[in-house]
C-alpha atoms as a PDB file:
ATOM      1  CA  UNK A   1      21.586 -75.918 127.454  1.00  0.00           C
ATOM      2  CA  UNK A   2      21.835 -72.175 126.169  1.00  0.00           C
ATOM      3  CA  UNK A   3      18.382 -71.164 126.002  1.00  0.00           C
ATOM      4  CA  UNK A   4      17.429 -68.987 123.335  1.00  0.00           C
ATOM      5  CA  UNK A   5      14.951 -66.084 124.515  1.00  0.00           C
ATOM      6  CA  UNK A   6      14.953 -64.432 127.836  1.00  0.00           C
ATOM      7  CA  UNK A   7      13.187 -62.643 129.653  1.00  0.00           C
ATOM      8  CA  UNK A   8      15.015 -59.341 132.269  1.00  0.00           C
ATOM      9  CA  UNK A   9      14.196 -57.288 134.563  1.00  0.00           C
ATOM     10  CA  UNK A  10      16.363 -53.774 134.963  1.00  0.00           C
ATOM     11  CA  UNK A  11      16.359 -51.885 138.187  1.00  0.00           C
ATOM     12  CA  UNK A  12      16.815 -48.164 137.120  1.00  0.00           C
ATOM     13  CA  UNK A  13      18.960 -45.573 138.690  1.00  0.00           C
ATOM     14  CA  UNK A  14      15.489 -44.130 139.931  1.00  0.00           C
ATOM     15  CA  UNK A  15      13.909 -47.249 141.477  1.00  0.00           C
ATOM     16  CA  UNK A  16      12.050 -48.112 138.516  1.00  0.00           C
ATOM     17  CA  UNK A  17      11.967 -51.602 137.028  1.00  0.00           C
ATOM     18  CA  UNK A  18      11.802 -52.272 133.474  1.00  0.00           C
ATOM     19  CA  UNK A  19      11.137 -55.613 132.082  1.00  0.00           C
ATOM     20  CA  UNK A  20      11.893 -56.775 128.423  1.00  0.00           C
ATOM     21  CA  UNK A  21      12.625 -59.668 126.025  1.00  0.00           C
ATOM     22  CA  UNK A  22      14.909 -60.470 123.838  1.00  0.00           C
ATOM     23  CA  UNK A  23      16.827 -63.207 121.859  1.00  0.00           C
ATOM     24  CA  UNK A  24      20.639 -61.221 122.710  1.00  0.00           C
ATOM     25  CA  UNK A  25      20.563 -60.998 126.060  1.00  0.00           C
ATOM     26  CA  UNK A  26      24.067 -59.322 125.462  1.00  0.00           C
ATOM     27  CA  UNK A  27      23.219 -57.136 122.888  1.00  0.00           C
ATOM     28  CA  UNK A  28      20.288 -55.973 124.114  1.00  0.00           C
ATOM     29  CA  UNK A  29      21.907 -54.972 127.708  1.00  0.00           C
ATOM     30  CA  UNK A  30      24.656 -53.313 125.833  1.00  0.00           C
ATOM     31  CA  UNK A  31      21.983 -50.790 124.437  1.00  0.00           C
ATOM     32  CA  UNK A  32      20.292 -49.970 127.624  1.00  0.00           C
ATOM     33  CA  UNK A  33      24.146 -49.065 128.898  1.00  0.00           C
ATOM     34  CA  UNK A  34      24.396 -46.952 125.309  1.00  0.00           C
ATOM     35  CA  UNK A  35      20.924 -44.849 126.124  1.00  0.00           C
ATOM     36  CA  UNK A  36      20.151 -46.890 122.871  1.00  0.00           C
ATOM     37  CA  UNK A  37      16.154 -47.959 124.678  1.00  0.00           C
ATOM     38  CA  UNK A  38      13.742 -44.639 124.772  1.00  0.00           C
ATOM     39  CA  UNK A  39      12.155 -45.774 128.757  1.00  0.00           C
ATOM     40  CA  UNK A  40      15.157 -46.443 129.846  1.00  0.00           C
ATOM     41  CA  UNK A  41      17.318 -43.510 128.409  1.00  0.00           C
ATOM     42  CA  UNK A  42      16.918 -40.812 131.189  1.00  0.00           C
ATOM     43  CA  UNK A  43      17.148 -43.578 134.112  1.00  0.00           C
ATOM     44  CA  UNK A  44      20.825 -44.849 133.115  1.00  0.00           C
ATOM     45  CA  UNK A  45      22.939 -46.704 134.633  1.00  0.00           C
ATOM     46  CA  UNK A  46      20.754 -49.663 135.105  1.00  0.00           C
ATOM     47  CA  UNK A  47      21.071 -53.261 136.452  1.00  0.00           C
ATOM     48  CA  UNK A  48      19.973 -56.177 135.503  1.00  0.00           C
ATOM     49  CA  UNK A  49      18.694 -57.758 138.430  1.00  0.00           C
ATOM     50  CA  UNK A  50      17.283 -61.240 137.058  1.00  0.00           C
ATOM     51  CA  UNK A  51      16.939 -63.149 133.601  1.00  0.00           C
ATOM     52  CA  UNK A  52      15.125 -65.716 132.724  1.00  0.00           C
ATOM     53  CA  UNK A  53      15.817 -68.107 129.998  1.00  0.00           C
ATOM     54  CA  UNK A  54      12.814 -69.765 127.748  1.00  0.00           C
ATOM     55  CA  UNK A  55      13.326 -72.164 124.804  1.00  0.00           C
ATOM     56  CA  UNK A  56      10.096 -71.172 123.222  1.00  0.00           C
ATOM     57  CA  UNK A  57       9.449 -67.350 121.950  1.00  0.00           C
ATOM     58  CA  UNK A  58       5.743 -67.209 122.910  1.00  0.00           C
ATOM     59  CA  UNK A  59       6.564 -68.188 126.464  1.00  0.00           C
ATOM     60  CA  UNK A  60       8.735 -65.825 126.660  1.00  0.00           C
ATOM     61  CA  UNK A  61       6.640 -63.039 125.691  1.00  0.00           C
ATOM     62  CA  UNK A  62       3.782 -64.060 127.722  1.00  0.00           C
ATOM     63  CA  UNK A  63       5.668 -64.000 130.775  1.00  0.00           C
ATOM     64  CA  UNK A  64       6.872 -60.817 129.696  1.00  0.00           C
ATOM     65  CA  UNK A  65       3.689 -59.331 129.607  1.00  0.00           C
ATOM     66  CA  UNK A  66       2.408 -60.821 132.480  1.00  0.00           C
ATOM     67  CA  UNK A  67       5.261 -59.629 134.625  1.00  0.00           C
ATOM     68  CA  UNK A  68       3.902 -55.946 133.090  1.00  0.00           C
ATOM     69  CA  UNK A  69       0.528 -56.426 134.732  1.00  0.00           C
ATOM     70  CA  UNK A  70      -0.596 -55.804 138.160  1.00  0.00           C
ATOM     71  CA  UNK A  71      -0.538 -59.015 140.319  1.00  0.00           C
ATOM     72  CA  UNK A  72       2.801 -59.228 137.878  1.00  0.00           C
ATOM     73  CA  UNK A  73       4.352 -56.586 139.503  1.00  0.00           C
ATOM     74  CA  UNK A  74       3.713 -58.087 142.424  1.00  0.00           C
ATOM     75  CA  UNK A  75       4.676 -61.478 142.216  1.00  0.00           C
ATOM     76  CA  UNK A  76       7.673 -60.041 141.206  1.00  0.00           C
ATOM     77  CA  UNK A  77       8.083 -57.798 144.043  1.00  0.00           C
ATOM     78  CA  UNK A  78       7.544 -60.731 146.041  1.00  0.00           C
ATOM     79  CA  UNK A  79       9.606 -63.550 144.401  1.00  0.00           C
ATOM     80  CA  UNK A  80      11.602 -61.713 142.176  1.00  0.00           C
ATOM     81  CA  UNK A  81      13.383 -58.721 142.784  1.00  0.00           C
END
C-alpha cells in the first residue's frame, strides 16, 4: 500500500534535525539536496534519517507539528532518531 503523505526527519550536516511533510517524498528530498529549502540551505548535505507514511493529510501534519514541539523533540530523540 503506497501511502500518500509522509512525514521526514533530516539530520543536517551540523547536527540539526529538520522535520517536514510532504506528498513527494522524492521530490521534496531532491530539493533539500538542490539548496532548493531556505532552513536547510546552509546545513547541506543532509540525511534523511526516518519517514513516515500516513494515508490521511491532517494526520500527517499533526504529527508533523507535534514532532516540532518540545516533548516532540524528545520522543523523537528517544524513539526516533
Amino acid at each position: 500500500m503506497d501511502l500518500p503523505f509522509h512525514v521526514y526527519i533530516l539530520l543536517c550536516a551540523d547536527g540539526h534535525y529538520y522535520v517536514g511533510c510532504t506528498s513527494s517524498l522524492s521530490q521534496r528530498l531532491a530539493r533539500h539536496d538542490s539548496g532548493g529549502v531556505y532552513y536547510t540551505r546552509s546545513r547541506l548535505p543532509v540525511q534523511c534519517v526516518a519517514a513516515f507514511g500516513f494515508a490521511d493529510k491532517y494526520k500527517a501534519y499533526d504529527f508533523e507539528k507535534y514532532l516540532k514541539t518540545g516533548s516532540g523533540r524528545a520522543f523523537m530523540g528517544r524513539h526516533l532518531v
